[in-house]
C-alpha atoms as a PDB file:
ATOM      1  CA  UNK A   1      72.308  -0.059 -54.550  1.00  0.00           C
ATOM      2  CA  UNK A   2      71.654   1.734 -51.236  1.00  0.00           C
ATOM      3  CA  UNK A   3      70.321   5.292 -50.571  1.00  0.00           C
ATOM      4  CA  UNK A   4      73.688   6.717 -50.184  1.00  0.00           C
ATOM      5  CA  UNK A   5      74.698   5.482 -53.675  1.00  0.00           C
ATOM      6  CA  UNK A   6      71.427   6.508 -55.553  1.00  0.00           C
ATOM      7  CA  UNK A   7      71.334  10.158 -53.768  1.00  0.00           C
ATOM      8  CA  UNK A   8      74.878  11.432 -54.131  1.00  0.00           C
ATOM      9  CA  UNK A   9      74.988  11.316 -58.355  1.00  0.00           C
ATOM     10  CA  UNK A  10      72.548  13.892 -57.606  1.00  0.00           C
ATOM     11  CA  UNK A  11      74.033  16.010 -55.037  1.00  0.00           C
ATOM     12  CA  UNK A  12      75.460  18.547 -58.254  1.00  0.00           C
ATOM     13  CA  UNK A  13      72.147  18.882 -60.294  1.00  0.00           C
ATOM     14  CA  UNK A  14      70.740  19.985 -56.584  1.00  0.00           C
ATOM     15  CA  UNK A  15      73.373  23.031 -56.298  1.00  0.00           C
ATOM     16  CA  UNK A  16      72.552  23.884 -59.920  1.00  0.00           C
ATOM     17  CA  UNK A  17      68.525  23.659 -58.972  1.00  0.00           C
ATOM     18  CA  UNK A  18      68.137  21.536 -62.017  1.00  0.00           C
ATOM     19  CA  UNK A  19      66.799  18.561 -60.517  1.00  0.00           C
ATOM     20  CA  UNK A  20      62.941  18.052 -60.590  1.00  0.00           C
ATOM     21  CA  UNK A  21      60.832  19.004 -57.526  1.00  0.00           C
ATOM     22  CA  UNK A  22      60.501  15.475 -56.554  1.00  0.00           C
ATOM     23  CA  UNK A  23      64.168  14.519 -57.115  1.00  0.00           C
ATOM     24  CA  UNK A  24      64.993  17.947 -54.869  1.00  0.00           C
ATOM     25  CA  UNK A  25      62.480  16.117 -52.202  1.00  0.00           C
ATOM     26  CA  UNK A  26      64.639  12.788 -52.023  1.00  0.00           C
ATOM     27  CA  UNK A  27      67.877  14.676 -52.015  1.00  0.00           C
ATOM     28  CA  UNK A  28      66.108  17.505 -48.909  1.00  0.00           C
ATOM     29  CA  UNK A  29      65.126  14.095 -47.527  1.00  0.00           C
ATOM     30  CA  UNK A  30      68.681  12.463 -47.375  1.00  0.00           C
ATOM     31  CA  UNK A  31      70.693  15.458 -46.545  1.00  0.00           C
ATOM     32  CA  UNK A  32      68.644  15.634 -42.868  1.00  0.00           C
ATOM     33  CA  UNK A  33      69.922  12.077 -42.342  1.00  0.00           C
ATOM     34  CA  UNK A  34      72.900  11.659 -43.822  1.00  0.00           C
ATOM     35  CA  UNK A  35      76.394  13.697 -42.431  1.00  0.00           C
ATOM     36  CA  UNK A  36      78.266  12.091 -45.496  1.00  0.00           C
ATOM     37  CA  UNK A  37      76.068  13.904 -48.319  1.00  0.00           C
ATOM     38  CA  UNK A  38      75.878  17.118 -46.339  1.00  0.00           C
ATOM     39  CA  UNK A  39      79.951  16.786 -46.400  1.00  0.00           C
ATOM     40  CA  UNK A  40      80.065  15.894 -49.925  1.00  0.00           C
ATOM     41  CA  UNK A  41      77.466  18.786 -50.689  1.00  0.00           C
ATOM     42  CA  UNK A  42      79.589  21.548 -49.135  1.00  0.00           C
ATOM     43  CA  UNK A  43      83.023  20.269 -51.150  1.00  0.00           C
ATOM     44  CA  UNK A  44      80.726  20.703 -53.799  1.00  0.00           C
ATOM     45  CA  UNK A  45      79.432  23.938 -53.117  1.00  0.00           C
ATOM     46  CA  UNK A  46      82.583  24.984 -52.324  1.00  0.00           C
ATOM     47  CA  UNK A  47      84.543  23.869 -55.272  1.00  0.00           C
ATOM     48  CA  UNK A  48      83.448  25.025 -59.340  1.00  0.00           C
ATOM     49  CA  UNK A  49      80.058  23.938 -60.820  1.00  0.00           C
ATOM     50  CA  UNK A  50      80.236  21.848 -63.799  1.00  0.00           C
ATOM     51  CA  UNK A  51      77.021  20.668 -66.122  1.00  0.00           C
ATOM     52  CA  UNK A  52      74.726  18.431 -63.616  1.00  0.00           C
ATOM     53  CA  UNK A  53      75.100  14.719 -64.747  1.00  0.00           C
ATOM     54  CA  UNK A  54      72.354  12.583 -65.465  1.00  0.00           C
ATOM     55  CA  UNK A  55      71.757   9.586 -63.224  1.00  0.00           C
ATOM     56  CA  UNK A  56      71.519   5.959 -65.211  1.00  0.00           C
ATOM     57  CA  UNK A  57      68.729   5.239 -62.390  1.00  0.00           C
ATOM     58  CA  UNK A  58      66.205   7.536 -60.613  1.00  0.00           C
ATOM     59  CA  UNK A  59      64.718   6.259 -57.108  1.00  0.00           C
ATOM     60  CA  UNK A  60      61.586   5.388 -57.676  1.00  0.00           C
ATOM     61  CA  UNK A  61      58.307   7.204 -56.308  1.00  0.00           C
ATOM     62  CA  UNK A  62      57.358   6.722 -52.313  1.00  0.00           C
ATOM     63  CA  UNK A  63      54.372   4.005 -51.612  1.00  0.00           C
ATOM     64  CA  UNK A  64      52.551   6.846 -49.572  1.00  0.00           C
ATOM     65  CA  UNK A  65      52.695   9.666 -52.621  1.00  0.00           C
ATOM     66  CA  UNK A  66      51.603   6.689 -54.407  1.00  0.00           C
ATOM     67  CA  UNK A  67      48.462   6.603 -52.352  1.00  0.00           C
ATOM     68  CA  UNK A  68      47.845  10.260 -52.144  1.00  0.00           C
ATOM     69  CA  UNK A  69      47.872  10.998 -55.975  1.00  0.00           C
ATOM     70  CA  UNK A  70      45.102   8.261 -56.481  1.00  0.00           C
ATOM     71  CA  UNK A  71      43.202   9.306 -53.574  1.00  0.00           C
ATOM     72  CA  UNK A  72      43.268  13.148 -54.665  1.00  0.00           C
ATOM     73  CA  UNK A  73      43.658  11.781 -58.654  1.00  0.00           C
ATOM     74  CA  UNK A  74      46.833  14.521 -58.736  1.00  0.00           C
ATOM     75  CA  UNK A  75      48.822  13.803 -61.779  1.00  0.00           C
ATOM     76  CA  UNK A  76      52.278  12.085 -61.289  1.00  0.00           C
ATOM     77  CA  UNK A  77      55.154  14.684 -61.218  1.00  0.00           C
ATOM     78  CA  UNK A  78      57.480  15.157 -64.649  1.00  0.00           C
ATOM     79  CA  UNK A  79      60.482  13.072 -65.293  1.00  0.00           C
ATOM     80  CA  UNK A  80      63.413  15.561 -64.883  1.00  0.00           C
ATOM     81  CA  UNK A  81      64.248  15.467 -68.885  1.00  0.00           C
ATOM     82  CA  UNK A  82      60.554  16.980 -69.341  1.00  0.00           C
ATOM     83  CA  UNK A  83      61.911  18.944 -66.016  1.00  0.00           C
ATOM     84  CA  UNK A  84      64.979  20.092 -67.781  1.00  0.00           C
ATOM     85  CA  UNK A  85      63.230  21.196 -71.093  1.00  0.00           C
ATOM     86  CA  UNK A  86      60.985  23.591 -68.924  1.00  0.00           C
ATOM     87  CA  UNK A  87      62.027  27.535 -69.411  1.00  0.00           C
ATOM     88  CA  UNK A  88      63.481  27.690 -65.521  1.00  0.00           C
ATOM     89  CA  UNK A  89      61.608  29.793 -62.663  1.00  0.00           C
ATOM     90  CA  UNK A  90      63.117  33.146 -62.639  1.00  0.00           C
ATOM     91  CA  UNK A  91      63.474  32.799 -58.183  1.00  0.00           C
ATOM     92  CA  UNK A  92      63.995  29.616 -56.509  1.00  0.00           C
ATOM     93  CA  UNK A  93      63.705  29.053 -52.420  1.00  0.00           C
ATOM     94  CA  UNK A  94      66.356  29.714 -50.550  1.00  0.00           C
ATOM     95  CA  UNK A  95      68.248  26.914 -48.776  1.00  0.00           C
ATOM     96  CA  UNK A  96      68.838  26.156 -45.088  1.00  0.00           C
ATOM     97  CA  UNK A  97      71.627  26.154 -43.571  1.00  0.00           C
ATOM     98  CA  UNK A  98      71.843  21.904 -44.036  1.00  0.00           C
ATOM     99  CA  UNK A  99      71.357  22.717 -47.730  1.00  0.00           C
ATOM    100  CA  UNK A 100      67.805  21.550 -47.553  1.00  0.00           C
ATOM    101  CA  UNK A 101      64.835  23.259 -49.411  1.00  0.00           C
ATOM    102  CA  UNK A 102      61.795  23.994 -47.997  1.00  0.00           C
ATOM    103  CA  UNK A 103      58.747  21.491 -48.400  1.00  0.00           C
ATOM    104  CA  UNK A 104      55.454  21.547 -48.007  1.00  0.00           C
ATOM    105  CA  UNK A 105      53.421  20.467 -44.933  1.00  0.00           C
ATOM    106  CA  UNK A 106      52.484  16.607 -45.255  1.00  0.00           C
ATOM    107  CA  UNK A 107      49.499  17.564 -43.042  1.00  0.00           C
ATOM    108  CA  UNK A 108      46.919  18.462 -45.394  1.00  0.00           C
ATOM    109  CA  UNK A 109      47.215  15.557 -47.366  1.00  0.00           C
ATOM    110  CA  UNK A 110      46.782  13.452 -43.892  1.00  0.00           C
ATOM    111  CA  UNK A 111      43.949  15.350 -42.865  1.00  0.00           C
ATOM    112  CA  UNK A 112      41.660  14.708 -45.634  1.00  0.00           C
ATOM    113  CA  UNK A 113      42.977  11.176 -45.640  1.00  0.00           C
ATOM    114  CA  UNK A 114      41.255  11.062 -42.394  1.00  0.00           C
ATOM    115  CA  UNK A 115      38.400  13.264 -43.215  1.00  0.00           C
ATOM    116  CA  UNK A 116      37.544  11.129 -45.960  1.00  0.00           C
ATOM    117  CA  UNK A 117      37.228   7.705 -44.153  1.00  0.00           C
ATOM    118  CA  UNK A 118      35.596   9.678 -41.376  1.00  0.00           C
ATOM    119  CA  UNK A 119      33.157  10.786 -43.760  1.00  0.00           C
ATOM    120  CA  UNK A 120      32.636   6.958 -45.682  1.00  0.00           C
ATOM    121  CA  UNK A 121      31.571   5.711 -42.263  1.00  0.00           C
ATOM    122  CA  UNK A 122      29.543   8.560 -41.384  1.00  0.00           C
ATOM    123  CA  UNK A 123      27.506   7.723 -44.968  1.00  0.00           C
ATOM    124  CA  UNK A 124      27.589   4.059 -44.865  1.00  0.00           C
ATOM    125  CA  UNK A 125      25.880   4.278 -40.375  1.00  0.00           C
ATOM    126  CA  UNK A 126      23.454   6.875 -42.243  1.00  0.00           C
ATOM    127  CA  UNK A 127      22.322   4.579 -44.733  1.00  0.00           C
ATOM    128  CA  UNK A 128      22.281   1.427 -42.851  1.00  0.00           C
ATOM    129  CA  UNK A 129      20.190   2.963 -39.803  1.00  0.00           C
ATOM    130  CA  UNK A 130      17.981   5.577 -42.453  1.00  0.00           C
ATOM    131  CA  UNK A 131      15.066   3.906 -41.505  1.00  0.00           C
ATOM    132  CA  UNK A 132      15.268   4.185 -37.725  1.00  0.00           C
ATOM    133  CA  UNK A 133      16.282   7.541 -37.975  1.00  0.00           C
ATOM    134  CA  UNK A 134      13.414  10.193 -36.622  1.00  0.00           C
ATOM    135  CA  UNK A 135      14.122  12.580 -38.572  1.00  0.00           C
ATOM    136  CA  UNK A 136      14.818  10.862 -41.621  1.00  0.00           C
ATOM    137  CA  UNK A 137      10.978   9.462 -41.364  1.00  0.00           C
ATOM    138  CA  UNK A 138       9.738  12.547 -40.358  1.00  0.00           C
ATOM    139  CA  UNK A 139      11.257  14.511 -43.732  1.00  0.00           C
ATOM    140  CA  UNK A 140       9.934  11.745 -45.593  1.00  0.00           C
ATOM    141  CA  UNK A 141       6.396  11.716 -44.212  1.00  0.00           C
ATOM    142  CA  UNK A 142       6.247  15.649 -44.384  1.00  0.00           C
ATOM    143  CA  UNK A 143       6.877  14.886 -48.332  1.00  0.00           C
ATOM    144  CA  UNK A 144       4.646  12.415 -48.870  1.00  0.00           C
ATOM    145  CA  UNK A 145       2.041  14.132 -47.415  1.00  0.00           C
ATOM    146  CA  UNK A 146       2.802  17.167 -49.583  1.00  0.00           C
ATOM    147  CA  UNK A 147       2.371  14.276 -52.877  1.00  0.00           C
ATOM    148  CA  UNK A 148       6.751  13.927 -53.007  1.00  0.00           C
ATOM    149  CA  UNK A 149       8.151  10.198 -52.973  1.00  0.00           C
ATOM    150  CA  UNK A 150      11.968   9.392 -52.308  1.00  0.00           C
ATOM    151  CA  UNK A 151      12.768   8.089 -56.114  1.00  0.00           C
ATOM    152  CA  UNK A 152       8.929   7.267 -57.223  1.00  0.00           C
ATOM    153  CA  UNK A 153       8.785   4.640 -54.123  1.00  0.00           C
ATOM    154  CA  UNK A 154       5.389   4.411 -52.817  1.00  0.00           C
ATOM    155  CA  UNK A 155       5.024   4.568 -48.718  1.00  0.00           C
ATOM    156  CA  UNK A 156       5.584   1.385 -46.827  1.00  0.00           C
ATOM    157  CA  UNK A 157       3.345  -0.518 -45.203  1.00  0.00           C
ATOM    158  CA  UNK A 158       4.787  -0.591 -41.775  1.00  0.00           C
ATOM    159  CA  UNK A 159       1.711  -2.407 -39.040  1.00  0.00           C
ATOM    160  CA  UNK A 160      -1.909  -3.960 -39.969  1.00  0.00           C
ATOM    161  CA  UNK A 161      -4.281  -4.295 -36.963  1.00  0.00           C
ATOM    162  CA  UNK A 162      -7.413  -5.848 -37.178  1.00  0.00           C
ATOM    163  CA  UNK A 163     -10.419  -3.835 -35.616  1.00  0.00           C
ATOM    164  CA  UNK A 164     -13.050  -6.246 -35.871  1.00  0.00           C
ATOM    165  CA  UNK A 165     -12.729  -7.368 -32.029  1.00  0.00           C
ATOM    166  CA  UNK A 166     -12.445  -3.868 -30.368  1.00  0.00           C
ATOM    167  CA  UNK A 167     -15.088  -2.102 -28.754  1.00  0.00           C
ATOM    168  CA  UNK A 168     -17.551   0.084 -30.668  1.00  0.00           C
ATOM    169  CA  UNK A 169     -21.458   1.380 -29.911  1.00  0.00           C
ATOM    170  CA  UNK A 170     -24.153   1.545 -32.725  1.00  0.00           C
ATOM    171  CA  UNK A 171     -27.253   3.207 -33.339  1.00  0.00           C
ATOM    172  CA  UNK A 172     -29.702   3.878 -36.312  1.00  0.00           C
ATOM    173  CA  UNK A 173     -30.888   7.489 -35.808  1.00  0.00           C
ATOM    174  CA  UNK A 174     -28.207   9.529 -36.102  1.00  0.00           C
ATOM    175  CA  UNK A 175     -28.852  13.085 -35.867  1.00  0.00           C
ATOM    176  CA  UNK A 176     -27.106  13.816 -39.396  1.00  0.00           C
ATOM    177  CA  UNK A 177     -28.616  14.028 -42.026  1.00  0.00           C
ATOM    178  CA  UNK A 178     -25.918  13.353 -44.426  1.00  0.00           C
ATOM    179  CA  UNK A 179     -23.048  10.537 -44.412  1.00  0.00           C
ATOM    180  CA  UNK A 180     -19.947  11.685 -42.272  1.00  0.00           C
ATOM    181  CA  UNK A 181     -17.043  10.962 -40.906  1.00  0.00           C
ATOM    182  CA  UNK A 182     -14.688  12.024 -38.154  1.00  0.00           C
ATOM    183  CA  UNK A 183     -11.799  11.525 -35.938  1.00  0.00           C
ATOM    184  CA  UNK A 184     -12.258  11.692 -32.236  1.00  0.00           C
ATOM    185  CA  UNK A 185      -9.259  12.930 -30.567  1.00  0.00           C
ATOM    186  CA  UNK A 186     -10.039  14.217 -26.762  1.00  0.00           C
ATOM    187  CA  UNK A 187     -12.481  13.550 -24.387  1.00  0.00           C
ATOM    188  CA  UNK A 188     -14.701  16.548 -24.632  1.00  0.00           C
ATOM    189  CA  UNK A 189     -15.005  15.906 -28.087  1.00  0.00           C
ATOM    190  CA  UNK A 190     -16.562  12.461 -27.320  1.00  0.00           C
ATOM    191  CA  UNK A 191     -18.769  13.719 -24.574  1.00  0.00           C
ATOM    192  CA  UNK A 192     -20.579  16.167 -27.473  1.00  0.00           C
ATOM    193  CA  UNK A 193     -20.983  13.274 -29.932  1.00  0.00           C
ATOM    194  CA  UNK A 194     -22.091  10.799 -26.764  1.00  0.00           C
ATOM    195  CA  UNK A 195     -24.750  13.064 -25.586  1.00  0.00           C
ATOM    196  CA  UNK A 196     -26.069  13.754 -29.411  1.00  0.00           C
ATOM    197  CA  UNK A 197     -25.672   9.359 -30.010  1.00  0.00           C
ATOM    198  CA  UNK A 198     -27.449   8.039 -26.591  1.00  0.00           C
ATOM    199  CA  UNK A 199     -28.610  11.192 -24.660  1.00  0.00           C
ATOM    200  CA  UNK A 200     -29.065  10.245 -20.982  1.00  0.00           C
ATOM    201  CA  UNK A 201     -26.819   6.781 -21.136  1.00  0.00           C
ATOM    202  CA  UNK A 202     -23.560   6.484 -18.896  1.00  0.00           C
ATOM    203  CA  UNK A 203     -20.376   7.522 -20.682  1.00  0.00           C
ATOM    204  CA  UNK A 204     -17.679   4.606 -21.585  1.00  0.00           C
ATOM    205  CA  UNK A 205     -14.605   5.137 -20.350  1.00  0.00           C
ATOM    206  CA  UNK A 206     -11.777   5.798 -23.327  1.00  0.00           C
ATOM    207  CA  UNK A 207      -8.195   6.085 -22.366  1.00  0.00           C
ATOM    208  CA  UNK A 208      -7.158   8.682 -24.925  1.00  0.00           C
ATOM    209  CA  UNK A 209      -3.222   8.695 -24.350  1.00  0.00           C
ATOM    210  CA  UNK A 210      -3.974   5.072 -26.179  1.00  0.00           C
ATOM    211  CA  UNK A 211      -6.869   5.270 -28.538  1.00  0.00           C
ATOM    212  CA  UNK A 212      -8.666   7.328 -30.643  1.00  0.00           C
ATOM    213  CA  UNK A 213     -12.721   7.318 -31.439  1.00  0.00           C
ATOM    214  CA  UNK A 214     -13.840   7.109 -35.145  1.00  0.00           C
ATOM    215  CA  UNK A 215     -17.027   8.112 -35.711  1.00  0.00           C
ATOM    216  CA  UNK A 216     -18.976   7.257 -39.057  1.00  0.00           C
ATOM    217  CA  UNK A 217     -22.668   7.973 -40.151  1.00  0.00           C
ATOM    218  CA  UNK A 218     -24.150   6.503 -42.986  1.00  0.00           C
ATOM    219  CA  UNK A 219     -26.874   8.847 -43.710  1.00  0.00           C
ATOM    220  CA  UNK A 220     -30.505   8.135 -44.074  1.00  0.00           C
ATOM    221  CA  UNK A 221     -31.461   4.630 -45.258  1.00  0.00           C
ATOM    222  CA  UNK A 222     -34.480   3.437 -46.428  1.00  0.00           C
ATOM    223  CA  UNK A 223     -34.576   0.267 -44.157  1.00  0.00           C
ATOM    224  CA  UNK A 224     -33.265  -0.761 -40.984  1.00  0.00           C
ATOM    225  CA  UNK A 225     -30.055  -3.197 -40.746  1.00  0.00           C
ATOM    226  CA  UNK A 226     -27.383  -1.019 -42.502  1.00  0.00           C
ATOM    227  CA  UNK A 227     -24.221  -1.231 -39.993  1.00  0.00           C
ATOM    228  CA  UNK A 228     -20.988   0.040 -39.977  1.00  0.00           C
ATOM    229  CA  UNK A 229     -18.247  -2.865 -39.331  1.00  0.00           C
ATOM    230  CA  UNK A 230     -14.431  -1.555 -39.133  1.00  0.00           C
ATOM    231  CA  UNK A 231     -11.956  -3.933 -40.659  1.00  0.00           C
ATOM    232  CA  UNK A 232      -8.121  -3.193 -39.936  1.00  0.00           C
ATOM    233  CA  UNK A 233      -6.041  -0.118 -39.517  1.00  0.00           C
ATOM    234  CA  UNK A 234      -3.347   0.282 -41.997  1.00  0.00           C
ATOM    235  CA  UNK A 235      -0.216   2.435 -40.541  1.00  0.00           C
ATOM    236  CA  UNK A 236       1.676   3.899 -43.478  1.00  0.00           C
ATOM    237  CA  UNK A 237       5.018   5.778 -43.525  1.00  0.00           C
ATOM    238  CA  UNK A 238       3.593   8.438 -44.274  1.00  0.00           C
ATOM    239  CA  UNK A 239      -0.384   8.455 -43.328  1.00  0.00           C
ATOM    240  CA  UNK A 240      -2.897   5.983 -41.302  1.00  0.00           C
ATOM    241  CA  UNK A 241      -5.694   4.432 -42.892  1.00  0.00           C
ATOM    242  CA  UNK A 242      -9.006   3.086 -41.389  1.00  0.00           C
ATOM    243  CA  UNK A 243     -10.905   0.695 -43.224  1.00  0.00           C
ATOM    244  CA  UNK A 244     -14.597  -0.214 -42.722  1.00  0.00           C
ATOM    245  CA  UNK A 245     -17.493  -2.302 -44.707  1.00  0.00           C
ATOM    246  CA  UNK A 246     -21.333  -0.931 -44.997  1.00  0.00           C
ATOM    247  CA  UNK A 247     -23.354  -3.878 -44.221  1.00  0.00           C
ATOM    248  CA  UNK A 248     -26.437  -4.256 -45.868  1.00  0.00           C
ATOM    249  CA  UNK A 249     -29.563  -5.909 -44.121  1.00  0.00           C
ATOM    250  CA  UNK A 250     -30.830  -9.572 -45.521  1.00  0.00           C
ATOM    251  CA  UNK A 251     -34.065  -9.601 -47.610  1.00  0.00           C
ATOM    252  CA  UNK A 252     -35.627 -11.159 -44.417  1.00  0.00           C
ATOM    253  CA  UNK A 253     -34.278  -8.531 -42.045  1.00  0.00           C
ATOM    254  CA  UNK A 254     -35.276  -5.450 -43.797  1.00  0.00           C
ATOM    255  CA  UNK A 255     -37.770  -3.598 -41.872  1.00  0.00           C
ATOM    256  CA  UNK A 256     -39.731  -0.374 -43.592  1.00  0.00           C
ATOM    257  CA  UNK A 257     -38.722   3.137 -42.158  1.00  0.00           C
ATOM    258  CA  UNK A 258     -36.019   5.533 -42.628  1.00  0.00           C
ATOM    259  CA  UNK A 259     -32.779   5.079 -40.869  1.00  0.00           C
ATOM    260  CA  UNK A 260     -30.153   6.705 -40.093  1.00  0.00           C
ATOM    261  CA  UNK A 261     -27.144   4.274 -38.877  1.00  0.00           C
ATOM    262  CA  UNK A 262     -23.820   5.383 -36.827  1.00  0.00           C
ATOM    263  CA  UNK A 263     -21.045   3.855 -35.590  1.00  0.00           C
ATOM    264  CA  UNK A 264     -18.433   5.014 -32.781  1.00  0.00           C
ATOM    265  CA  UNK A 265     -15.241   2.868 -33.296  1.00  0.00           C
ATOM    266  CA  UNK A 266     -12.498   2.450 -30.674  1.00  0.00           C
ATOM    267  CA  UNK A 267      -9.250   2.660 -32.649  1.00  0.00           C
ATOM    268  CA  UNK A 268      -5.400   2.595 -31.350  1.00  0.00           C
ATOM    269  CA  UNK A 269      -3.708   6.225 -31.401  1.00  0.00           C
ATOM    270  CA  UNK A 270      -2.956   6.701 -35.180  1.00  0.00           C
ATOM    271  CA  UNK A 271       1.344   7.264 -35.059  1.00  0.00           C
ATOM    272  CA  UNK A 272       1.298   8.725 -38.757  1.00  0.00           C
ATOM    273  CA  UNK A 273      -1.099  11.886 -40.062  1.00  0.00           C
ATOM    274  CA  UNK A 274      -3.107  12.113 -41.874  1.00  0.00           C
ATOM    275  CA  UNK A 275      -5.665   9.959 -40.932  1.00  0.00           C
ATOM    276  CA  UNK A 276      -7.640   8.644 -43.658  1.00  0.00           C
ATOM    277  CA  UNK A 277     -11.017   7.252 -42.961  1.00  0.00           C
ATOM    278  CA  UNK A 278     -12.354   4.721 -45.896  1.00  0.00           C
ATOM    279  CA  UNK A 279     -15.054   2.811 -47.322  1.00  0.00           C
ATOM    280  CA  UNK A 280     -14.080  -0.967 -48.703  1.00  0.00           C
ATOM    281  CA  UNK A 281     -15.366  -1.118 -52.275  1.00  0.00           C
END
């Protein structure tokens, strides 16, 4: 059964506006196409009414509204007996002059259609490239540093260096009295500390666009041959931690006196803050 034969059976219940709104679409549909129906219409129009006939066989429902209604989970439209036993709209649109009602604009529906893959591939780049994203890891190390974890997830360990084989300068009388700790950032900084360490000695040259100083005192001991010895560097998500190991003298190395031992540690730029300074246990 073609299109011609399926649409013209309803040609009367159109004129009498009893069709359902999607049966009205089909017929709209078919009357912009096809001169024969729009002929038959008019002899209809033009001749008396009579009660609109029931088709044995309805066209069935477009692929693409198909689509639509599960992508926007719209309900499917009523059958035209539930149609039919629906108290009728007291105005109904007007027709054109083809005998074709007025529909509504298809492109909404294609618009979010589009907006809505548009916006799946947005999500699924975001969350494949999250990590790599700047600002994604600076949010998250702004809340982890304020004690807030994505989802309970602790940070992740993203570089260990080892520290053992960079440069450092010791000492064992400090002029602190107390055990300390400190971050050298700048030059000028390091001059004060260099001048308080070894007053009168030349001062190393640091490249501080690359590396950082730490400084560490130990505070008074009661022997000589405590030392300071830094371990690795830890670089966190969301901090940078430096670890280091007190060294206690042998039995045979011990020497009587109070000391009072320091270290100054060359370190690579920390990329996450804070910058944690601690003791192995």
């Amino acid at each position: 059964m073609n299109e011609c034969e399926q649409i013209h059976p309803l040609l009367r219940g159109y004129l009498n506006e009893s069709l359902s709104a999607r049966d009205r679409r089909l017929v709209a549909r078919h009357l912009n196409l096809c001169a024969s129906a729009r002929r038959e219409l008019e002899r209809l129009r033009s001749g008396p009414l009579k009660a609109p006939e029931t088709p044995s066989h309805s066209p069935s429902e477009p692929w693409d509204l198909k689509i639509l209604r599960w992508l926007f989970k719209t309900s499917k439209p009523p059958s035209r007996k539930e149609e039919g036993e629906r108290k009728p709209k007291p105005a109904k649109p007007a027709l054109g002059s083809l005998g074709k009602a007025p529909q509504p604009s298809s492109l909404k529906p294609i618009l979010g259609v589009v907006f809505f893959f548009l916006a799946l591939a947005f999500l699924t780049h975001f969350i494949q490239n999250a990590g790599e994203n700047s600002v994604v890891k600076g949010t998250q190390r702004w809340l982890s540093s304020k004690g807030f974890h994505f989802f309970g997830i602790t940070p992740s360990l993203e570089l260990v260096l080892d520290l053992t084989n960079l440069a450092h300068w010791t000492g064992n009388a400090a002029p602190v009295a107390l055990p300390y700790h400190e971050l050298i950032t700048d030059p000028d900084r390091f001059r004060v500390f260099w001048a308080l360490l070894q007053p009168g000695a030349e001062l190393p040259a640091v490249d501080f666009t690359k590396n950082d100083l730490v400084a560490v005192f130990l505070g008074p001991k009661p022997t000589a041959g405590y030392a300071v010895r830094f371990k690795r560097m830890e670089d966190y998500s969301d901090k940078t931690l430096f670890w280091y190991d007190e060294v206690a003298p042998a039995g045979n190395e011990a020497a009587a006196g109070i000391t009072r031992p320091w270290v100054l540690q060359l370190v690579p730029k920390p990329s996450q803050a804070p910058v944690l300074i601690q003791k192995i246990q």
